[in-house]
Protein backbone atom coordinates (compact mmCIF):
# COMPACT_ATOMS: atom_id res chain seq x y z
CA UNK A 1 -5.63 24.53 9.94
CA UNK A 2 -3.03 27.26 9.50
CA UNK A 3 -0.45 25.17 11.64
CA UNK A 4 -1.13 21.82 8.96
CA UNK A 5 -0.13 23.74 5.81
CA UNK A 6 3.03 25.17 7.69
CA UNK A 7 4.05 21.54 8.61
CA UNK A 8 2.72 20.64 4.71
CA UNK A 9 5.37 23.49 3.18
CA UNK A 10 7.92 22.27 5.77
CA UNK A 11 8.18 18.61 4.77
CA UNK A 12 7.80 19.64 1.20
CA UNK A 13 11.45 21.49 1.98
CA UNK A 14 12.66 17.59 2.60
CA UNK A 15 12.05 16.74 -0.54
CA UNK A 16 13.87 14.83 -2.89
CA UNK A 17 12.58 15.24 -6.17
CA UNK A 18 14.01 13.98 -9.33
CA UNK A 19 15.75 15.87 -11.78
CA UNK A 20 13.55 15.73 -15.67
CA UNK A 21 15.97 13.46 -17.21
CA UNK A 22 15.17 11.22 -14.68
CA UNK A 23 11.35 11.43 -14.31
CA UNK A 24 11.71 11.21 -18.60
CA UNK A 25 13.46 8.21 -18.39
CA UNK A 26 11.10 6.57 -15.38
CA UNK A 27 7.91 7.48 -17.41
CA UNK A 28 9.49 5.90 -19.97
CA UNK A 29 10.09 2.94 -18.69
CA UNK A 30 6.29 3.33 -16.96
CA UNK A 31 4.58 3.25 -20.49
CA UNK A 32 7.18 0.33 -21.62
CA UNK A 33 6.15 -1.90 -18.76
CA UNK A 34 2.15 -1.13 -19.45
CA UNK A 35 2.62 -1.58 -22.93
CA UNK A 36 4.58 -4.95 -23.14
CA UNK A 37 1.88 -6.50 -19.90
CA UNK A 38 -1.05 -5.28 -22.30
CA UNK A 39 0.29 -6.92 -25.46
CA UNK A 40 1.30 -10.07 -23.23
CA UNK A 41 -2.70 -10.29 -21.49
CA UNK A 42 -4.01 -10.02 -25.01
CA UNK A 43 -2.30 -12.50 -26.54
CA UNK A 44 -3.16 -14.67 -23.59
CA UNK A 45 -6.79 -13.49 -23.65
CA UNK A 46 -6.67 -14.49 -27.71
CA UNK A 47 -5.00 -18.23 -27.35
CA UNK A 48 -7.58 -19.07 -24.33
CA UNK A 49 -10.58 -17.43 -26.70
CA UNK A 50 -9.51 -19.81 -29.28
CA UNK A 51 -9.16 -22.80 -27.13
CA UNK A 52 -12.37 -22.71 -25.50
CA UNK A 53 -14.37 -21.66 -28.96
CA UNK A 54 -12.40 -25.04 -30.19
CA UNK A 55 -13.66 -26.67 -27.26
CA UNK A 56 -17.56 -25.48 -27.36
């Protein structure tokens, strides 16, 4: 067990991580994306609510 967090802390040393700006600007983007696919279901969810209630 000792041996698996020295290889853990070793490949964590490989690491590229992002610099702020960047994981600003990807979470950004992140809540953009979710945002404009919710509004785009719902309207789809509220057209094929009314055509089936039109239907019935």
């Amino acid at each position: 067990m000792p041996q698996y967090f020295k290889d853990v802390r070793a490949e964590m040393k490989h690491v590229s991580w992002p610099s702020r700006r960047l994981t600003i600007m990807y979470t950004i983007v992140v809540v953009a994306i979710s945002a404009a696919t919710a509004i785009y279901l719902g309207l789809l969810d509220y057209v094929f609510s009314a055509v089936i209630k039109s239907i019935i």
